[in-house]
Protein backbone atom coordinates (compact mmCIF):
# COMPACT_ATOMS: atom_id res chain seq x y z
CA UNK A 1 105.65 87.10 80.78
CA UNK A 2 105.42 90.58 79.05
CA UNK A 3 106.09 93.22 81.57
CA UNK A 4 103.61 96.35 82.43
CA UNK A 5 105.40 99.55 81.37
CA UNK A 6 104.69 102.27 83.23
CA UNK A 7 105.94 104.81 80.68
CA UNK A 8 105.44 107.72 83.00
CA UNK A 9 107.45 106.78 85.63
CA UNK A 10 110.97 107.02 86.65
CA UNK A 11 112.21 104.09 89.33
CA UNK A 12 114.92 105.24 91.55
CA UNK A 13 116.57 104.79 94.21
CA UNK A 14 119.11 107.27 96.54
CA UNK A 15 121.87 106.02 98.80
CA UNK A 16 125.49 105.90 99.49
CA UNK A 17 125.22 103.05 101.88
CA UNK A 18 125.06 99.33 100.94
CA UNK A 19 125.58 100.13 97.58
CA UNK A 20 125.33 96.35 95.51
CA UNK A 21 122.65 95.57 98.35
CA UNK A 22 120.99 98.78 96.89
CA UNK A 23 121.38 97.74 93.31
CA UNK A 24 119.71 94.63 93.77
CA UNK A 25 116.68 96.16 94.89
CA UNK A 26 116.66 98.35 92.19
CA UNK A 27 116.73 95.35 89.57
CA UNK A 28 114.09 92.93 91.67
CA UNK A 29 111.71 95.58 90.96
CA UNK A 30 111.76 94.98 87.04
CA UNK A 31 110.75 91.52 87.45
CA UNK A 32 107.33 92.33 86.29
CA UNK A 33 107.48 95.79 85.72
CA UNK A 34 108.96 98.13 83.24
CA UNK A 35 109.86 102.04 83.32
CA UNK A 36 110.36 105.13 81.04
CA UNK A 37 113.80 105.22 82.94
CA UNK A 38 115.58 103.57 85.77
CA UNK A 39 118.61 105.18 87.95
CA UNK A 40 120.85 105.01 90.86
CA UNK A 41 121.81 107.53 92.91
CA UNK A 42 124.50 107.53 95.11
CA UNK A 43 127.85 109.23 95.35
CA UNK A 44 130.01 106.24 93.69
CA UNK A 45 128.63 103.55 91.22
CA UNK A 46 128.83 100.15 92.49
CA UNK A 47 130.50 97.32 90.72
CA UNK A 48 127.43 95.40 89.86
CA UNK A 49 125.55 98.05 88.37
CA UNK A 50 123.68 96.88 84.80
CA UNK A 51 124.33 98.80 81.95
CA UNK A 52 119.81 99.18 81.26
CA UNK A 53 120.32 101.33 84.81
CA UNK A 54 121.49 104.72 84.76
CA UNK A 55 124.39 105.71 87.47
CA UNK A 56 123.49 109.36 88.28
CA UNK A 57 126.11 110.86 90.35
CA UNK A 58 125.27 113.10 93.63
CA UNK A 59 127.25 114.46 96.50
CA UNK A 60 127.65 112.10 99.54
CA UNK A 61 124.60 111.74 101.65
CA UNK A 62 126.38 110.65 105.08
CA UNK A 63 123.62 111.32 107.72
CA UNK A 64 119.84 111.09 108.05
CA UNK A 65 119.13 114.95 107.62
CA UNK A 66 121.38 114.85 104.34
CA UNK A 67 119.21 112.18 102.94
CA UNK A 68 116.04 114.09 103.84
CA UNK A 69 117.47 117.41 102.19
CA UNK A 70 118.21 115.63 99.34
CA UNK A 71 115.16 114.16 98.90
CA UNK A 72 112.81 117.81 99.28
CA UNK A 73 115.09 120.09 97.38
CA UNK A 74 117.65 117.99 95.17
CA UNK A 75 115.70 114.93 93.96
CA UNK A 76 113.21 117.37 91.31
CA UNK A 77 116.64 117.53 89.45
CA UNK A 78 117.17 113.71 88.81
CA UNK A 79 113.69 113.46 87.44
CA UNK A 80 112.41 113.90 84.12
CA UNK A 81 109.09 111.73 83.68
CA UNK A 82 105.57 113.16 85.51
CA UNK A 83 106.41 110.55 88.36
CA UNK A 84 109.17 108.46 90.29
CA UNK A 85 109.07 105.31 92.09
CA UNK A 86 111.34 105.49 94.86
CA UNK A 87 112.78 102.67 96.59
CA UNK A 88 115.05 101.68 99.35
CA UNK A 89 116.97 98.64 99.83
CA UNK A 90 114.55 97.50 102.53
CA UNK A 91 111.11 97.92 100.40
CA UNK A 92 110.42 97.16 97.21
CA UNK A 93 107.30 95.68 94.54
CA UNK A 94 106.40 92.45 95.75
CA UNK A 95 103.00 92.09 93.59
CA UNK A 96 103.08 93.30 90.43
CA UNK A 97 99.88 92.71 89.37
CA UNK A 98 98.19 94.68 92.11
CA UNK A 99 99.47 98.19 90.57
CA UNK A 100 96.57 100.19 89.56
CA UNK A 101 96.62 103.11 86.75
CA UNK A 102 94.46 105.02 89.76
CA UNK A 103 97.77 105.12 91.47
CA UNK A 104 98.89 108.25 89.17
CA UNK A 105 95.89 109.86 90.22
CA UNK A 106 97.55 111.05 92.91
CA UNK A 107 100.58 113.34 93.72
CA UNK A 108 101.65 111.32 96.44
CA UNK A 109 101.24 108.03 97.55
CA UNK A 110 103.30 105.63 100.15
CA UNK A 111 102.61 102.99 103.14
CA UNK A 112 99.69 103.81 105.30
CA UNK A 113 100.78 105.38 108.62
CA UNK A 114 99.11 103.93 112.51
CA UNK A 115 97.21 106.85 114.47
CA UNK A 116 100.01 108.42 116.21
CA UNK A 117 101.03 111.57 117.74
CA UNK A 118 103.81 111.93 115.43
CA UNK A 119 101.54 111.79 112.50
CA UNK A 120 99.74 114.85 113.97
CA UNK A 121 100.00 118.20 111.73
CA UNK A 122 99.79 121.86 112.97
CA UNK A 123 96.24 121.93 112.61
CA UNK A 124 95.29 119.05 114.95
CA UNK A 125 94.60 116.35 112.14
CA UNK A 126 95.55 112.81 112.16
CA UNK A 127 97.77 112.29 108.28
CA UNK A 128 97.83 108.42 107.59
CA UNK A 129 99.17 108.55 104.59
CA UNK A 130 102.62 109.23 103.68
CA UNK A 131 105.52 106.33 103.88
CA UNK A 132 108.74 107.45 101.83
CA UNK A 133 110.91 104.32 101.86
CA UNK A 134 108.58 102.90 99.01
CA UNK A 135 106.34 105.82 97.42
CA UNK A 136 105.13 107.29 94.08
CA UNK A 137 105.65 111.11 93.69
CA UNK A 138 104.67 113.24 91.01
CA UNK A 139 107.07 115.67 89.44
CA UNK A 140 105.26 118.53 90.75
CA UNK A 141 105.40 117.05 94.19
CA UNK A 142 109.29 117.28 93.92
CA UNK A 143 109.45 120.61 92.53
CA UNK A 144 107.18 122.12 95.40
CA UNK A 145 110.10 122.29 98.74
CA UNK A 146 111.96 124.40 96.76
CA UNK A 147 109.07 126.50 94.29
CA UNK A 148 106.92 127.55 97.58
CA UNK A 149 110.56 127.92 99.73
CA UNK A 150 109.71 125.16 102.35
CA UNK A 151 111.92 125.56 105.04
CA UNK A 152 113.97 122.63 106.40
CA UNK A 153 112.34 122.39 109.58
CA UNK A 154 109.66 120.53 112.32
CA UNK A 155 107.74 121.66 115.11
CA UNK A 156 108.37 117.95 116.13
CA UNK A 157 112.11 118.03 115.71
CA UNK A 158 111.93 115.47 113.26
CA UNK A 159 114.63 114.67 110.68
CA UNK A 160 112.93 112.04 108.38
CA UNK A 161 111.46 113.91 104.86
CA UNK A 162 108.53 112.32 104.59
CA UNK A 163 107.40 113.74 107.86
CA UNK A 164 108.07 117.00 107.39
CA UNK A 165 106.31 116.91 103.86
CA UNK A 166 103.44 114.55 104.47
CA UNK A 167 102.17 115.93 107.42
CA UNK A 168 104.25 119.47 108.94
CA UNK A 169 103.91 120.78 105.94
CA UNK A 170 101.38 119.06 103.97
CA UNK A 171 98.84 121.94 103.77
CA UNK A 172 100.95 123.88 101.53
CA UNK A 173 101.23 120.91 99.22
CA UNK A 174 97.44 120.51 99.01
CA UNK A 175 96.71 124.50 98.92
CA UNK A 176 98.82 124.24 95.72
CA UNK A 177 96.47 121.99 94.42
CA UNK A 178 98.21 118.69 95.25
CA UNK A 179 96.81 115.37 95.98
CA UNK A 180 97.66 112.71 98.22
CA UNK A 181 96.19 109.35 97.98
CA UNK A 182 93.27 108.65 100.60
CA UNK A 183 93.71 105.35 102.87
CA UNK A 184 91.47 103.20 100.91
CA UNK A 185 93.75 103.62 97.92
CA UNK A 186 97.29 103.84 100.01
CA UNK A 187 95.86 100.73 101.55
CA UNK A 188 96.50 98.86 97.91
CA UNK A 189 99.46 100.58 96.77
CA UNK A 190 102.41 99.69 99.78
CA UNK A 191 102.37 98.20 103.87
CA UNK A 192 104.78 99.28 106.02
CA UNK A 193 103.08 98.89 109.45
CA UNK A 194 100.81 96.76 110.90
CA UNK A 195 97.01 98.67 111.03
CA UNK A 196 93.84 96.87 110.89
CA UNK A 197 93.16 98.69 107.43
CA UNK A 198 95.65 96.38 105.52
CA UNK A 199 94.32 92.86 107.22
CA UNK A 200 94.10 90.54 104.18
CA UNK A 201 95.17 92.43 101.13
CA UNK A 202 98.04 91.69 99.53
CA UNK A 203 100.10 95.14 98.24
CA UNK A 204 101.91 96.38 95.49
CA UNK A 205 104.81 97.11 97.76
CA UNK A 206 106.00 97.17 101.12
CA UNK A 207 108.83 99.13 103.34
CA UNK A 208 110.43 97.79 106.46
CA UNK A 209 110.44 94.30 107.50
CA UNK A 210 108.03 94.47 109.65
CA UNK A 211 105.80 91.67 111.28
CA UNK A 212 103.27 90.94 107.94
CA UNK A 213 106.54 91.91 105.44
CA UNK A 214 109.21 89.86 107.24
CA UNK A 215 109.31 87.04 104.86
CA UNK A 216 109.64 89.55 101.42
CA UNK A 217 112.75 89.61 99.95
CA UNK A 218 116.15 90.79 101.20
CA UNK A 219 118.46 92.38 100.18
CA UNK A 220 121.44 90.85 100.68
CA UNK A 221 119.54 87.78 101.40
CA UNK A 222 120.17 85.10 104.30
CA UNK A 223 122.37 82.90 101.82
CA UNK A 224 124.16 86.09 100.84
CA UNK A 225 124.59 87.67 103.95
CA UNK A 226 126.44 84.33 105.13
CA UNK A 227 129.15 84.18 102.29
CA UNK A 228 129.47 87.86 102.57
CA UNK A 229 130.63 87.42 106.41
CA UNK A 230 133.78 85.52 104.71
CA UNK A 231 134.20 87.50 102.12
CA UNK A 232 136.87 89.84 103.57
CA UNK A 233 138.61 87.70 106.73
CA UNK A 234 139.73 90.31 109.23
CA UNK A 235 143.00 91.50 108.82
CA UNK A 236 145.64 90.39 112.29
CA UNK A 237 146.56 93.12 114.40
C-alpha cells in the first residue's frame, strides 16, 4: 500500500522516559503514513532506534514542568517543516485514512476537551479544543511562547503545556492571527476523552487509553510487557 506523505510535516516525539517503548510509537505511526522528516527527542538515543529516524539530542526532561517548558519555548528549535505531529508513547495514528488536508488549515489541532472548569480561560469561555499528547502544530504556533514573551505561568496552577497555551493563554495566540481547529473538525482529527461529540466516528488518532481507546495499540504491548518483567531478574540482597 503506497503511503500518504505529508511533506509538510515533521513527526516527533519528546521524552526521556520509556525510551524503546517511545520509539515504537514513533515507527507504528509510519504504517500508512509518510513525513518530510521524522525525530526523537530525548536526552540519550535508545538502542532500537532506526537509522530513517533522526536522534536529536536535548537536555534531560525529568519532571512534568520540564516537559511543558520544553515544549512552549524549546521545541520551535527542533522543527524545520510548517508543521509537527507530536506524539507520545500513549497516543498515536490509528486510522490513516481519516487524515484530512483541512487539518493544516489550522495552527493547532489535538483531542477534543469535556466542559470543565479547568478548560475555562480568563475571559469566562469554555476552550474544547486543545489535547497535546497527540496534536498538529504549526511552526508559527511553536515560535509564538517565546516571540510574544509568554510567561511560564497559570492562574489555575497548572503545569501541563497544553493548558497553559490552549486555553490561559490562548487569546494571545489567536490575536496574533492564529487558528485553532473548531470541534467539528478536532472531532475527526484525535479522541482522548469520552464526549458525546465523538459517538461513532472513528479518528485519525487518539491519546490516553481511555474507555473508547483502550483496545488501540500499546506500547510495550501485553505480550511485551510480560517478557520484559523477566528480562532483568532482580538482583539478591
Amino acid at each position: 500500500m503506497k503511503k500518504r506523505l505529508l511533506d509538510s510535516v515533521t513527526l516527533l516525539t519528546v521524552t526521556s522516559i520509556k525510551l524503546e517503548d517511545s520509539v515504537d510509537a514513533l515507527k507504528y505511526n509510519l504504517r500508512g503514513m509518510a513525513f518530510e522528516s521524522v525525530k526523537f527527542i530525548s536526552h540519550a538515543k535508545p538502542p532500537n532506534l532506526p537509522k530513517h529516524i533522526a536522534f536529536c539530542e536535548c537536555e534531560p526532561i525529568d519532571s512534568l514542568e520540564s516537559y511543558s517548558r520544553f515544549m512552549m519555548y524549546r521545541l520551535k528549535d527542533f522543527v524545520d517543516t510548517p508543521y509537527c505531529l507530536s506524539i507520545q508513547r500513549d497516543g498515536v495514528i490509528v486510522h490513516p485514512k481519516k487524515w484530512q488536508d483541512s487539518f493544516l488549515n489550522y495552527d493547532y489541532i489535538g483531542a477534543p476537551w469535556p466542559l470543565s472548569e479547568a478548560f475555562i480561560d480568563p475571559f469566562g469561555n469554555a476552550q474544547r479544543v486543545g489535547n497535546g499528547g497527540f496534536s498538529l502544530r504549526s511552526k508559527r504556533f511553536l515560535n509564538v511562547p517565546t516571540d510574544a514573551q509568554i510567561p511560564f505561568y497559570s492562574s489555575k496552577n497548572e503545569l501541563h503545556e497544553d493548558v497553559m497555551q490552549c486555553v490561559e493563554y490562548r487569546h494571545i495566540f489567536e490575536r496574533l492571527g492564529l487558528a485553532f481547529a473548531p470541534m467539528e473538525v478536532a472531532r475527526h482529527f484525535s479522541h482522548e476523552m469520552k464526549i458525546p461529540e465523538i459517538k461513532g466516528l472513528k479518528p485519525f488518532g487518539f491519546h490516553k487509553y481511555r474507555k473508547q481507546n483502550r483496545y488501540y495499540p500499546r506500547f510495550p504491548g501485553k505480550i511485551q510487557k510480560f517478557f520484559k518483567r523477566y528480562e532483568y531478574p532482580p538482583q539478591k540482597t
